[in-house]
C-alpha atoms as a PDB file:
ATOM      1  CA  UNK A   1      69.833  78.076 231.309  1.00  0.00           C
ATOM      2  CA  UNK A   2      66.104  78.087 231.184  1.00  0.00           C
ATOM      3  CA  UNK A   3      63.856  75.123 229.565  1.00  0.00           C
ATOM      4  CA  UNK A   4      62.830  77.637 227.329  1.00  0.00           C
ATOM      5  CA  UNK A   5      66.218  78.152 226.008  1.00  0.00           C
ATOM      6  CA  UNK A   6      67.370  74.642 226.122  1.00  0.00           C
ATOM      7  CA  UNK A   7      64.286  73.765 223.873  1.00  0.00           C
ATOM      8  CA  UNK A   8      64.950  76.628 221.029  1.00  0.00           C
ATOM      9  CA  UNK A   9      68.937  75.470 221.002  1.00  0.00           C
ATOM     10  CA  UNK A  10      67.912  71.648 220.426  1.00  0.00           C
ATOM     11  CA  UNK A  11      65.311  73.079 217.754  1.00  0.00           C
ATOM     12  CA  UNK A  12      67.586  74.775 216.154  1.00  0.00           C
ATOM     13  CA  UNK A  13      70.520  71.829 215.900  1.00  0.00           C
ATOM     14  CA  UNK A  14      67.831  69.622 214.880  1.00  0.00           C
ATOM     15  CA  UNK A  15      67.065  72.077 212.014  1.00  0.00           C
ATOM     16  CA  UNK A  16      70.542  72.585 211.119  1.00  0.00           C
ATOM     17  CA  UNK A  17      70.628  68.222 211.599  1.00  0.00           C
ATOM     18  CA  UNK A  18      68.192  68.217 208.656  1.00  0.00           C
ATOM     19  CA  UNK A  19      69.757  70.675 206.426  1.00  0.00           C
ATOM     20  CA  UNK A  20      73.149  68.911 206.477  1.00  0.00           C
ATOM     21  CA  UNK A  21      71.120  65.774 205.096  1.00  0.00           C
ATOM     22  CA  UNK A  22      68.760  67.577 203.229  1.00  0.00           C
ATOM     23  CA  UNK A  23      69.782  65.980 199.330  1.00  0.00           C
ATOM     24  CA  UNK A  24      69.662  68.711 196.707  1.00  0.00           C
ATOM     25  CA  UNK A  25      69.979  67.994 192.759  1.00  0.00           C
ATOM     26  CA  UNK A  26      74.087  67.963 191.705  1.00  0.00           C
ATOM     27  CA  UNK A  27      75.183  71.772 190.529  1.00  0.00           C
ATOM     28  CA  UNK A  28      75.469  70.982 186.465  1.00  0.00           C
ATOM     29  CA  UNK A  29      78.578  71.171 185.406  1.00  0.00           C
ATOM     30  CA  UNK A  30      79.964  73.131 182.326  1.00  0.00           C
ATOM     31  CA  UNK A  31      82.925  72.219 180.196  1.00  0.00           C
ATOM     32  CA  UNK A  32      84.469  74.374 178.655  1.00  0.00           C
ATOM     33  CA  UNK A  33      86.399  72.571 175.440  1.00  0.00           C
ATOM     34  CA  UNK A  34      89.834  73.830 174.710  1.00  0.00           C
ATOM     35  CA  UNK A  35      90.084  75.743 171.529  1.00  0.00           C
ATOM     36  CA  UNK A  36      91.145  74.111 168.154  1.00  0.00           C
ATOM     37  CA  UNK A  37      92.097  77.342 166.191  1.00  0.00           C
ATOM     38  CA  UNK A  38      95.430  76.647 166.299  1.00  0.00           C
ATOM     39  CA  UNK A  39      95.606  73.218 165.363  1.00  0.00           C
ATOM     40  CA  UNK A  40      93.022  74.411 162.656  1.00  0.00           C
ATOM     41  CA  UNK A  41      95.222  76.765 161.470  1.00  0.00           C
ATOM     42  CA  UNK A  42      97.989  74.144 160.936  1.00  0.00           C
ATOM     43  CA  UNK A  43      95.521  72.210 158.804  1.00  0.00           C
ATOM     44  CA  UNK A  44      94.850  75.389 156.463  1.00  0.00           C
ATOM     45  CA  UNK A  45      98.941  75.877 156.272  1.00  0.00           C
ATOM     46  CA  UNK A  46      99.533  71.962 155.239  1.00  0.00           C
ATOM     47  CA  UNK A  47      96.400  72.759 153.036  1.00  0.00           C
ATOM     48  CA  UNK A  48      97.555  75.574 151.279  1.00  0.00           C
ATOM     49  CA  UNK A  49      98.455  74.270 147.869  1.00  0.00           C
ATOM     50  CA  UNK A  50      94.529  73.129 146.986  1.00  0.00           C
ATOM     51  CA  UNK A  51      93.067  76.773 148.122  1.00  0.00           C
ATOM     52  CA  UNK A  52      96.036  79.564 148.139  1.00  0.00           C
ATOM     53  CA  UNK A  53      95.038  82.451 146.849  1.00  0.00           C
ATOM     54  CA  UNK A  54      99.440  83.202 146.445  1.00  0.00           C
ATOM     55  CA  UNK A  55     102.470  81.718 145.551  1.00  0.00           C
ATOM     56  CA  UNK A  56     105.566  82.705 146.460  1.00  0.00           C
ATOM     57  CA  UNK A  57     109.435  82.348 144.938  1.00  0.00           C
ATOM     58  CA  UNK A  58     112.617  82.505 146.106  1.00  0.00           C
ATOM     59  CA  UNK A  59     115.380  83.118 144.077  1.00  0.00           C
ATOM     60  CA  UNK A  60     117.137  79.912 142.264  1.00  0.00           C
ATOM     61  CA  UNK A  61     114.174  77.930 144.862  1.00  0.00           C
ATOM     62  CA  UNK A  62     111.916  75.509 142.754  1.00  0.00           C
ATOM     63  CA  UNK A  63     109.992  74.704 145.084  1.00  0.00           C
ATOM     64  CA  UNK A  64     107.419  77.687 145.866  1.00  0.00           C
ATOM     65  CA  UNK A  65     105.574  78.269 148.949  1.00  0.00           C
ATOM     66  CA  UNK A  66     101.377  78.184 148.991  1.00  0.00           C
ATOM     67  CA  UNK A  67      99.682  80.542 151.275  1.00  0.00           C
ATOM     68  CA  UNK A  68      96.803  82.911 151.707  1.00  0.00           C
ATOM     69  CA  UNK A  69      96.162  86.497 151.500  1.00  0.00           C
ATOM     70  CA  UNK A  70      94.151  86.677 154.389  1.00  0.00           C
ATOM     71  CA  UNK A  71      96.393  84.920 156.696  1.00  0.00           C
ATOM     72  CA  UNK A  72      99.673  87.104 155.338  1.00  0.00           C
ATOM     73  CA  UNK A  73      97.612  90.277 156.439  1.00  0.00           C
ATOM     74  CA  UNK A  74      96.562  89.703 159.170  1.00  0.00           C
ATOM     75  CA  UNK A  75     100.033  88.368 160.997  1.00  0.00           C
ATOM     76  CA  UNK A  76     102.239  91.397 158.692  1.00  0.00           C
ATOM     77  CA  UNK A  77     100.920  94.966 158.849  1.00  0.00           C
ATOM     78  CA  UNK A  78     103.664  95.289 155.629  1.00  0.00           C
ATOM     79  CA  UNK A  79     101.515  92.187 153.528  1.00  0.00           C
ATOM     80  CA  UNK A  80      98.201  94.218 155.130  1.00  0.00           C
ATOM     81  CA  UNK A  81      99.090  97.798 153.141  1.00  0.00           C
ATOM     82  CA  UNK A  82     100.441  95.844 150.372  1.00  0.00           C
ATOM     83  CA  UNK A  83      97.393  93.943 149.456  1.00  0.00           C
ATOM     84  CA  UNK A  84      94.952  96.335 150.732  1.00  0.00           C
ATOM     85  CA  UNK A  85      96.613  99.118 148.553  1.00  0.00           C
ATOM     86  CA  UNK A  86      97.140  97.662 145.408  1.00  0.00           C
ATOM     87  CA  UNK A  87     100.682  96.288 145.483  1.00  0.00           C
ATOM     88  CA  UNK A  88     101.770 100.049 146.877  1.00  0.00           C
ATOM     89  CA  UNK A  89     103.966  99.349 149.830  1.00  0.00           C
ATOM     90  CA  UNK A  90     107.809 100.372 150.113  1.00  0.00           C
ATOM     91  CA  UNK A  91     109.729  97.908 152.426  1.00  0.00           C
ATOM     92  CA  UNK A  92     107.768  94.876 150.386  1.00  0.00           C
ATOM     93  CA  UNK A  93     108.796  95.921 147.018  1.00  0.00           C
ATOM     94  CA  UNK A  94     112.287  96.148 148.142  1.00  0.00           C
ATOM     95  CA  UNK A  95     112.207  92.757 149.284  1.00  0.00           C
ATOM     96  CA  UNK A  96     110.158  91.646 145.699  1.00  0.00           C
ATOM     97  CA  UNK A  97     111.916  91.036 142.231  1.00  0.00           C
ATOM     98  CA  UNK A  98     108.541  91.084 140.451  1.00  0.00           C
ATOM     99  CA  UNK A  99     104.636  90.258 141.273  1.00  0.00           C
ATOM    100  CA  UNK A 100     102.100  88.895 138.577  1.00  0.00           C
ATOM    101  CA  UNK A 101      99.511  87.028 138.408  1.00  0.00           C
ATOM    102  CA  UNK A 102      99.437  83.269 137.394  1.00  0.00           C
ATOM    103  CA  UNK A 103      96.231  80.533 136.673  1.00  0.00           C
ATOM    104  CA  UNK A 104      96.888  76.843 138.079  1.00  0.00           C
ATOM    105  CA  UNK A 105      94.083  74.100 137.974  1.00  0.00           C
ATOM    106  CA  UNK A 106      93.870  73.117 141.789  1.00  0.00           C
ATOM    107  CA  UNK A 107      94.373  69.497 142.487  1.00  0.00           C
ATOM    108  CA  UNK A 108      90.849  68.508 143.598  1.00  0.00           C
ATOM    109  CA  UNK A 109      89.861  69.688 139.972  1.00  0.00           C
ATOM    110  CA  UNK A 110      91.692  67.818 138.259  1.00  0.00           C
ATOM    111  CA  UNK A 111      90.781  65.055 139.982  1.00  0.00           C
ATOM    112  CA  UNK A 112      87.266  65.917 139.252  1.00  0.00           C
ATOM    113  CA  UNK A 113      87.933  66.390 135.700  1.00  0.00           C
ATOM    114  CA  UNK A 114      88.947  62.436 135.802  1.00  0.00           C
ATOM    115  CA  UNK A 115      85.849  61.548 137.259  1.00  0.00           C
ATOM    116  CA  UNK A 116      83.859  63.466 134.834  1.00  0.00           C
ATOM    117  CA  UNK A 117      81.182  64.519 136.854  1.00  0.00           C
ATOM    118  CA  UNK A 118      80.844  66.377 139.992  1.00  0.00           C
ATOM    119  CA  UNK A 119      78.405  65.079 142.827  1.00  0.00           C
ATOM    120  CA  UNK A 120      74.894  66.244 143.385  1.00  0.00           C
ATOM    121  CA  UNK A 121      74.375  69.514 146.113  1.00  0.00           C
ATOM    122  CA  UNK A 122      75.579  69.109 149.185  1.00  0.00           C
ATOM    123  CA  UNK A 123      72.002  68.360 151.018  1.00  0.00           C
ATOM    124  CA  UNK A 124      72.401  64.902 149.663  1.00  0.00           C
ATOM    125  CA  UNK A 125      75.460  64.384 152.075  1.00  0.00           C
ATOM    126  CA  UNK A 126      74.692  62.019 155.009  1.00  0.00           C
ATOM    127  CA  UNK A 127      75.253  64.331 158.080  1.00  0.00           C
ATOM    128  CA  UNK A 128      73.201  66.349 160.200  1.00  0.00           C
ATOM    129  CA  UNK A 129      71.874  68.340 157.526  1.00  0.00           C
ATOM    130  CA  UNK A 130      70.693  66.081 155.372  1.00  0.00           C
ATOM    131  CA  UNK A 131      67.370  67.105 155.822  1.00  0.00           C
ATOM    132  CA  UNK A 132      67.297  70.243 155.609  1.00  0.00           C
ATOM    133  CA  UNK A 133      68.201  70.734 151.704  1.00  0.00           C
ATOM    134  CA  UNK A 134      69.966  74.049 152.419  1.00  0.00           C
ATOM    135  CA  UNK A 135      71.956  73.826 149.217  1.00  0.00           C
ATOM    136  CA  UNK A 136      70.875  73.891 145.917  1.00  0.00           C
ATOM    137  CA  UNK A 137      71.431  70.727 143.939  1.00  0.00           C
ATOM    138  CA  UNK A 138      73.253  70.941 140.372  1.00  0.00           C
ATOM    139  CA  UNK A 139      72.959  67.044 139.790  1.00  0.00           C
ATOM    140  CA  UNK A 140      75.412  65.519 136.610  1.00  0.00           C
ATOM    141  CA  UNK A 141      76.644  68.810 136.862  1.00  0.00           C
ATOM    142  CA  UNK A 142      80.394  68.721 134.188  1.00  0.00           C
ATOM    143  CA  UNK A 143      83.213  69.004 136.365  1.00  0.00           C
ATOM    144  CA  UNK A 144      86.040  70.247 134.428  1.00  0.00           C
ATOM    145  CA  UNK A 145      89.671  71.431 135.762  1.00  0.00           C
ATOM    146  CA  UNK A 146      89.110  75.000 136.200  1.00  0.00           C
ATOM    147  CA  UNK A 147      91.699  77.548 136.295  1.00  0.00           C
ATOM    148  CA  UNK A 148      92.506  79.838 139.940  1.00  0.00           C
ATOM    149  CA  UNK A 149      94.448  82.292 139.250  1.00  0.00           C
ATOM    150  CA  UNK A 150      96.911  83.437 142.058  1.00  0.00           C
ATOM    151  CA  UNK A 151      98.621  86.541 142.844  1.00  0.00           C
ATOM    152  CA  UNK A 152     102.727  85.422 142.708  1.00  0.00           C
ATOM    153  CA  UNK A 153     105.336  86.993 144.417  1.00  0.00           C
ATOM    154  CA  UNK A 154     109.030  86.873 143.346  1.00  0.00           C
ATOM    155  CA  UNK A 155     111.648  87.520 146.318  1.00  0.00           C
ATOM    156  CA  UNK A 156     114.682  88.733 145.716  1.00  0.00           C
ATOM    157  CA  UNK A 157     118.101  86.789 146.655  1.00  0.00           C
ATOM    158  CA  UNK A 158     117.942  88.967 150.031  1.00  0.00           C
ATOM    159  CA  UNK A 159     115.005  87.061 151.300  1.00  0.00           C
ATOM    160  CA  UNK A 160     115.708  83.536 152.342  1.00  0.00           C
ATOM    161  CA  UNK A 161     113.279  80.663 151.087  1.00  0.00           C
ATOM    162  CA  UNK A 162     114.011  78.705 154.231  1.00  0.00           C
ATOM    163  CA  UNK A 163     113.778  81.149 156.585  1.00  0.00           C
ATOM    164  CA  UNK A 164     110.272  82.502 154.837  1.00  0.00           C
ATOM    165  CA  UNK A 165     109.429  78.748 155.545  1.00  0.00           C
ATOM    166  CA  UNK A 166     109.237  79.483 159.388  1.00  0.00           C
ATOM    167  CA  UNK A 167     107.747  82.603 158.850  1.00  0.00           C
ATOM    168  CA  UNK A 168     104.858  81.386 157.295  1.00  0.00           C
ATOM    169  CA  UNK A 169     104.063  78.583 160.356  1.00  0.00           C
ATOM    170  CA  UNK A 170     104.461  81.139 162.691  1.00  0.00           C
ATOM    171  CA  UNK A 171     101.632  83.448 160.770  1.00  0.00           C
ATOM    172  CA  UNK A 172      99.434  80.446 160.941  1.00  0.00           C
ATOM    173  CA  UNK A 173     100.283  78.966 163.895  1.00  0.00           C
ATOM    174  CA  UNK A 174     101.875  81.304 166.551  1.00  0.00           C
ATOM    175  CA  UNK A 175     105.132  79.046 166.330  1.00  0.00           C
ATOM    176  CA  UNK A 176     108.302  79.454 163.927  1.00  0.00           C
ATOM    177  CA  UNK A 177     108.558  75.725 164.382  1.00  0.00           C
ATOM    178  CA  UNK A 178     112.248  76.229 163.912  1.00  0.00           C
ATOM    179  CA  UNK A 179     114.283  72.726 165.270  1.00  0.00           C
ATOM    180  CA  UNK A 180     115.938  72.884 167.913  1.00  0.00           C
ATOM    181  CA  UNK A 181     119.313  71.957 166.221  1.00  0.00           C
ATOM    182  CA  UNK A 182     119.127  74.847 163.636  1.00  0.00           C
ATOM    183  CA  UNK A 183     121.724  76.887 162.923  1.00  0.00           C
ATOM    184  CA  UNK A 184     122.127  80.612 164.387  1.00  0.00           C
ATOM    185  CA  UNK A 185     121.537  82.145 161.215  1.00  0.00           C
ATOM    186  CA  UNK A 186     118.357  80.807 160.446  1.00  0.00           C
ATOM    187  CA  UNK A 187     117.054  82.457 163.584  1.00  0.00           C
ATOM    188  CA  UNK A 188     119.086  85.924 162.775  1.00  0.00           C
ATOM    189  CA  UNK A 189     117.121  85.956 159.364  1.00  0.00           C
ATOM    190  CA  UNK A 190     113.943  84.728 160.903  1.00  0.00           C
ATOM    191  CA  UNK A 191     113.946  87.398 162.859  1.00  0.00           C
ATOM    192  CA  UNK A 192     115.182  89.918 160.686  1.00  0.00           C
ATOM    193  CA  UNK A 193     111.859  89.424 157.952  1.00  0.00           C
ATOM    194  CA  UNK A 194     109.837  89.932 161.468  1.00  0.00           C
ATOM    195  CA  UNK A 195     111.433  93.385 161.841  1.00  0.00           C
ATOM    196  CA  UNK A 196     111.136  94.305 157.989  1.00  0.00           C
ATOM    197  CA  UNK A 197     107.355  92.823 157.398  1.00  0.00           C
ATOM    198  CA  UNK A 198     106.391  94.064 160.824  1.00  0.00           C
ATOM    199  CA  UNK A 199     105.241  90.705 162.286  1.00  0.00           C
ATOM    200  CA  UNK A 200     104.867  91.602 165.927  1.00  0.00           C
ATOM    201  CA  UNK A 201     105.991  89.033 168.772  1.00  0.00           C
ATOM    202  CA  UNK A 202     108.030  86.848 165.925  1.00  0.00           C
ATOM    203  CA  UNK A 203     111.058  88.675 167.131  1.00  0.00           C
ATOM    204  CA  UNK A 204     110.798  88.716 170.450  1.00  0.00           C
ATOM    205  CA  UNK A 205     109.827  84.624 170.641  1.00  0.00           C
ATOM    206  CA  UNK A 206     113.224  83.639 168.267  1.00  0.00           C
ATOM    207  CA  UNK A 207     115.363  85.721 171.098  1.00  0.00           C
ATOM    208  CA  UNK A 208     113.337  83.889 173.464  1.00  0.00           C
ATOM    209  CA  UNK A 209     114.077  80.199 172.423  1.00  0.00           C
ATOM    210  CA  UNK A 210     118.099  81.234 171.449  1.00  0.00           C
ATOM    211  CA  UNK A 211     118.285  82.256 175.109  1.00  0.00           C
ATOM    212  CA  UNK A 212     117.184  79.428 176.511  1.00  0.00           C
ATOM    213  CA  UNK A 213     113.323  80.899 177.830  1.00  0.00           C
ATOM    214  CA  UNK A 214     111.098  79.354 175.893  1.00  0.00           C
ATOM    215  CA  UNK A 215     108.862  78.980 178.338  1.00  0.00           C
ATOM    216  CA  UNK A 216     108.162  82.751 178.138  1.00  0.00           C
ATOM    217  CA  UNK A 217     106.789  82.056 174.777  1.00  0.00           C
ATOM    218  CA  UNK A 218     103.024  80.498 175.647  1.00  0.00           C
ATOM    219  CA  UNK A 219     102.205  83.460 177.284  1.00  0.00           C
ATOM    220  CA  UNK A 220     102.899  85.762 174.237  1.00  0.00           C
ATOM    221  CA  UNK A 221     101.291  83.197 171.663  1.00  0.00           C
ATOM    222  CA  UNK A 222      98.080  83.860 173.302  1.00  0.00           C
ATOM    223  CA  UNK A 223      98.668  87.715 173.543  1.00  0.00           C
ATOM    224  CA  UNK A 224      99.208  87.321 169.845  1.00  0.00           C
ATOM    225  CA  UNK A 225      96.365  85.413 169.299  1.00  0.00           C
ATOM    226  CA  UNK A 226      94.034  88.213 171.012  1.00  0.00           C
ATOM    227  CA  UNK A 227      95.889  90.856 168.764  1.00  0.00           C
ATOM    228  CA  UNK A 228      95.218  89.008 165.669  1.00  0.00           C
ATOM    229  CA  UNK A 229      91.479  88.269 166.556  1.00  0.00           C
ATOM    230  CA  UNK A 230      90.956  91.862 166.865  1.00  0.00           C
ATOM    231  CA  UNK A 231      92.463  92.202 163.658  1.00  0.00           C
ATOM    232  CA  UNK A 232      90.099  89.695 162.009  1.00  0.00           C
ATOM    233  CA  UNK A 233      86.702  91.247 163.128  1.00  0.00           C
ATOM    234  CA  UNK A 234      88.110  94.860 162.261  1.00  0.00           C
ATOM    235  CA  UNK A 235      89.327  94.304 159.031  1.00  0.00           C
ATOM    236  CA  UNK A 236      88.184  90.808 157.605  1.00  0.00           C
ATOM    237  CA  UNK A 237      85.152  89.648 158.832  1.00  0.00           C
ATOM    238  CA  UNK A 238      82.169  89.963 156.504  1.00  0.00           C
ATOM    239  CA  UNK A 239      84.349  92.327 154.430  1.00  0.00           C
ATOM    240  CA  UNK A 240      85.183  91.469 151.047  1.00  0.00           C
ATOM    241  CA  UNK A 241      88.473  91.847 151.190  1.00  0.00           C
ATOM    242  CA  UNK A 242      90.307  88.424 149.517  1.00  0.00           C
ATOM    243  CA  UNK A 243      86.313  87.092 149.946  1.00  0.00           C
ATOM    244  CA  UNK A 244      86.361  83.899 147.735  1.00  0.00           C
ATOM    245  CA  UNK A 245      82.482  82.666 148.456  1.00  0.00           C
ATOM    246  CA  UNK A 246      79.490  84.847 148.926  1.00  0.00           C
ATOM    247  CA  UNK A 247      76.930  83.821 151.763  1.00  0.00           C
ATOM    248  CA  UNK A 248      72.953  84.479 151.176  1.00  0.00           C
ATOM    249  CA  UNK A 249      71.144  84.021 154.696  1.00  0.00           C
ATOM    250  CA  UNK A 250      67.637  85.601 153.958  1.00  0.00           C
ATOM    251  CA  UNK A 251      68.231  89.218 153.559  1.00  0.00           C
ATOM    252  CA  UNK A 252      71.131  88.984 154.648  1.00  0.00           C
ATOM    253  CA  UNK A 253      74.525  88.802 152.369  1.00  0.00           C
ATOM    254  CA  UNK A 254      77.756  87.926 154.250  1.00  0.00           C
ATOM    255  CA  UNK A 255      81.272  87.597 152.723  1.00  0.00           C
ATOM    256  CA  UNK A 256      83.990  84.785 153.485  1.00  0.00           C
ATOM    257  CA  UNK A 257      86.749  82.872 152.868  1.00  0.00           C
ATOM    258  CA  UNK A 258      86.838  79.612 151.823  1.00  0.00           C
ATOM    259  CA  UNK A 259      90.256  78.004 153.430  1.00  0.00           C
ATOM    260  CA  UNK A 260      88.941  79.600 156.790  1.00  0.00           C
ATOM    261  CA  UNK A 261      85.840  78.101 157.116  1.00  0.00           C
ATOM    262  CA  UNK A 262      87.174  74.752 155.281  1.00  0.00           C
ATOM    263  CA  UNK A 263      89.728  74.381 158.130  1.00  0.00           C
ATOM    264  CA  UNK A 264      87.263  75.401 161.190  1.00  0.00           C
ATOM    265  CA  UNK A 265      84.545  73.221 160.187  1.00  0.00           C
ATOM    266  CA  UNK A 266      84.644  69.651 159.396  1.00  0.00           C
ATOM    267  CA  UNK A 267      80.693  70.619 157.862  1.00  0.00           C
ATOM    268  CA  UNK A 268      81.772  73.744 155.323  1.00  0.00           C
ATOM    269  CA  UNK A 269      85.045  71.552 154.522  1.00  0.00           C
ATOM    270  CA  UNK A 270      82.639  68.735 153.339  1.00  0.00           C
ATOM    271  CA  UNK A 271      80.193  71.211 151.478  1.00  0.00           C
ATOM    272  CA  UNK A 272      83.665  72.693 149.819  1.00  0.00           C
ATOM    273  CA  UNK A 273      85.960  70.187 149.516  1.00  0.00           C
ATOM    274  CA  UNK A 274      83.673  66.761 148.804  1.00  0.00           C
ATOM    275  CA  UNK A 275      83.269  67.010 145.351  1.00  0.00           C
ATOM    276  CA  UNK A 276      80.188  69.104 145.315  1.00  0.00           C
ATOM    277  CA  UNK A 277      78.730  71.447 143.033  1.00  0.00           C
ATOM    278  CA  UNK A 278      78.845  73.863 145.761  1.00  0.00           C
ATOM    279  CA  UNK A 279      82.601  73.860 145.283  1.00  0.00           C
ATOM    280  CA  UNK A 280      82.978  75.744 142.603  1.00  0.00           C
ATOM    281  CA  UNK A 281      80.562  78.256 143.450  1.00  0.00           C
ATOM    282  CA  UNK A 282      81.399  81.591 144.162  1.00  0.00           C
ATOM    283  CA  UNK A 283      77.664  82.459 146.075  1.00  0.00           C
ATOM    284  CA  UNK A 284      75.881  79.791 147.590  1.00  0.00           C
ATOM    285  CA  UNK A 285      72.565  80.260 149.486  1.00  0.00           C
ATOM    286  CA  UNK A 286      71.896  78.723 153.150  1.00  0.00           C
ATOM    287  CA  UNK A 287      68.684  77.884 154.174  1.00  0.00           C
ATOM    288  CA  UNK A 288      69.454  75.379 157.012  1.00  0.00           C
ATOM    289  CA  UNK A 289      69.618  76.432 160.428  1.00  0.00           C
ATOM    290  CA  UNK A 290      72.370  74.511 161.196  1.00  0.00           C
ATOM    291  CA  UNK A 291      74.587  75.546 158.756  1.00  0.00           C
ATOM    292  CA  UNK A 292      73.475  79.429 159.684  1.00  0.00           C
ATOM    293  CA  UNK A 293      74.411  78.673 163.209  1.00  0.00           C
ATOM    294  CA  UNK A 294      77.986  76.680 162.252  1.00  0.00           C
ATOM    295  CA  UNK A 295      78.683  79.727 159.801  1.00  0.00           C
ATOM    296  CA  UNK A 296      78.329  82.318 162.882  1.00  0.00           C
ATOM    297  CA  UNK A 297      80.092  80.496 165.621  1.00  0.00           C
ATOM    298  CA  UNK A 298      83.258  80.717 162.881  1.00  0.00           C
ATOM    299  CA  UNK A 299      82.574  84.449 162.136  1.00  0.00           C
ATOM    300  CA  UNK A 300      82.464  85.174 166.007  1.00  0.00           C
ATOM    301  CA  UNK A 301      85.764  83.147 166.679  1.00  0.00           C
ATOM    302  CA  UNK A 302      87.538  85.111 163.928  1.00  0.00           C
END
């Protein structure tokens, strides 16, 4: 080896030396936050009997079960035609004994009614958008029980109240919930409503748990979850199908549903559910920002 060639080699290490200890600012790291829909959905389901848009009854059952339109469509392609075609949909009316329509006063209105008067808009709230008086204020505004009427459906003594039960947490939540120490014919009807309202994957996870593999069911619950978020922004997003609250942003006129964004945002459930006179209101105008911004991120995550 030549002293030329000695000399690049121990240039080069030193170089190398230097770039091993050269400091450079840390990579920033991103965190991703696990996703709440599901647990959100749970709160709309325990939720139901203050914003349902249906009741349901079951036979010689007192006790009827709260839900929403927009939830029974988009988990049962049968509920979907039914609702979306004006009550015209075989396999449900052989499973119905009647459908009307009744008027209840929710329970946050009567509540309100005792209080006499409503609060004043909800840019008077202290939170983040306090200062940007997005809503518009209706102050001593007469808060009086108001009626809701709800579409109610009467099963026949085919259809199981209990089983229905199940049914319904699995269209909000992904999970029949059934325990563990249930009998063998709650699952067989459980799973026989899946087949006859067309309630894909309900099936297929009941076989799962009675065989013992439950642990194929996580997999399919977020299969599911894809599906139905396909459904959403097809069919339900900025549509006014079972719209309950009309959105004006500028121009711009977009059409919602009040449970949803009540149980995805802790902001729209205050503006909703606080006692404001925004409550009641069936279009509401946005002007702040924030609120524009909350209102999309739910629109985007079905």
């Amino acid at each position: 080896m030549d002293i030329g060639t000695g000399f690049k080699q121990l240039y080069y290490f030193l170089i190398a030396v230097n770039l091993l200890h050269f400091q450079t600012d840390p990579v920033p790291q991103v965190k991703i936050l696990p996703s709440t829909f599901t647990d959100d959905m749970k709160k709309m389901y325990k939720d139901g009997a203050g914003n349902s848009d249906i009741r349901l009854f079951f036979g010689s059952n007192n006790h009827p079960l709260e839900a929403h339109k927009i939830i029974l469509s988009i988990g049962s392609a049968v509920f979907r035609d039914f609702f979306l075609n004006n009550g015209e949909e075989a396999e449900l009316s052989r499973l119905l004994s009647s459908a009307d329509s009744c008027s209840c006063a929710t329970k946050e209105s009567k509540q309100n009614g005792k209080k006499g008067k409503a609060k004043e808009g909800f840019g008077n709230l202290q939170s983040p958008v306090s200062n940007h008086q997005s809503l518009d204020r209706s102050p001593n505004l007469e808060r009086k029980a108001k009626a809701k009427s709800k579409t109610c459906l009467h099963f026949n003594n085919s259809v199981s109240g209990k089983a229905f039960q199940h049914v319904l947490e699995f269209l909000y939540s992904g999970l029949p919930n059934i325990p563990s120490d249930a009998d063998e014919s709650v699952y067989t009807k459980v799973m026989s409503l899946s087949h006859r309202l067309r309630i894909p994957w309900l099936g297929q996870i009941c076989e799962n748990i009675t065989n013992g593999e439950s642990y194929l069911n996580p997999s399919m619950v977020a299969i599911l979850h894809e599906e139905r978020s396909k459904i959403i922004k097809e069919n339900f997003v900025n549509q006014p199908h079972f719209s309950d609250v009309i959105f004006h942003v500028k121009n711009t006129v977009l059409h919602a549903h009040r449970p949803v964004l009540m149980a995805r945002s802790e902001v729209m459930a205050a503006m909703f559910g606080g006692g404001f006179s925004e409550q009641d209101s069936h279009e509401v105008s946005l002007h702040s920002v924030f609120l524009c911004c909350d209102l999309c991120k739910i629109s985007d995550n079905g």
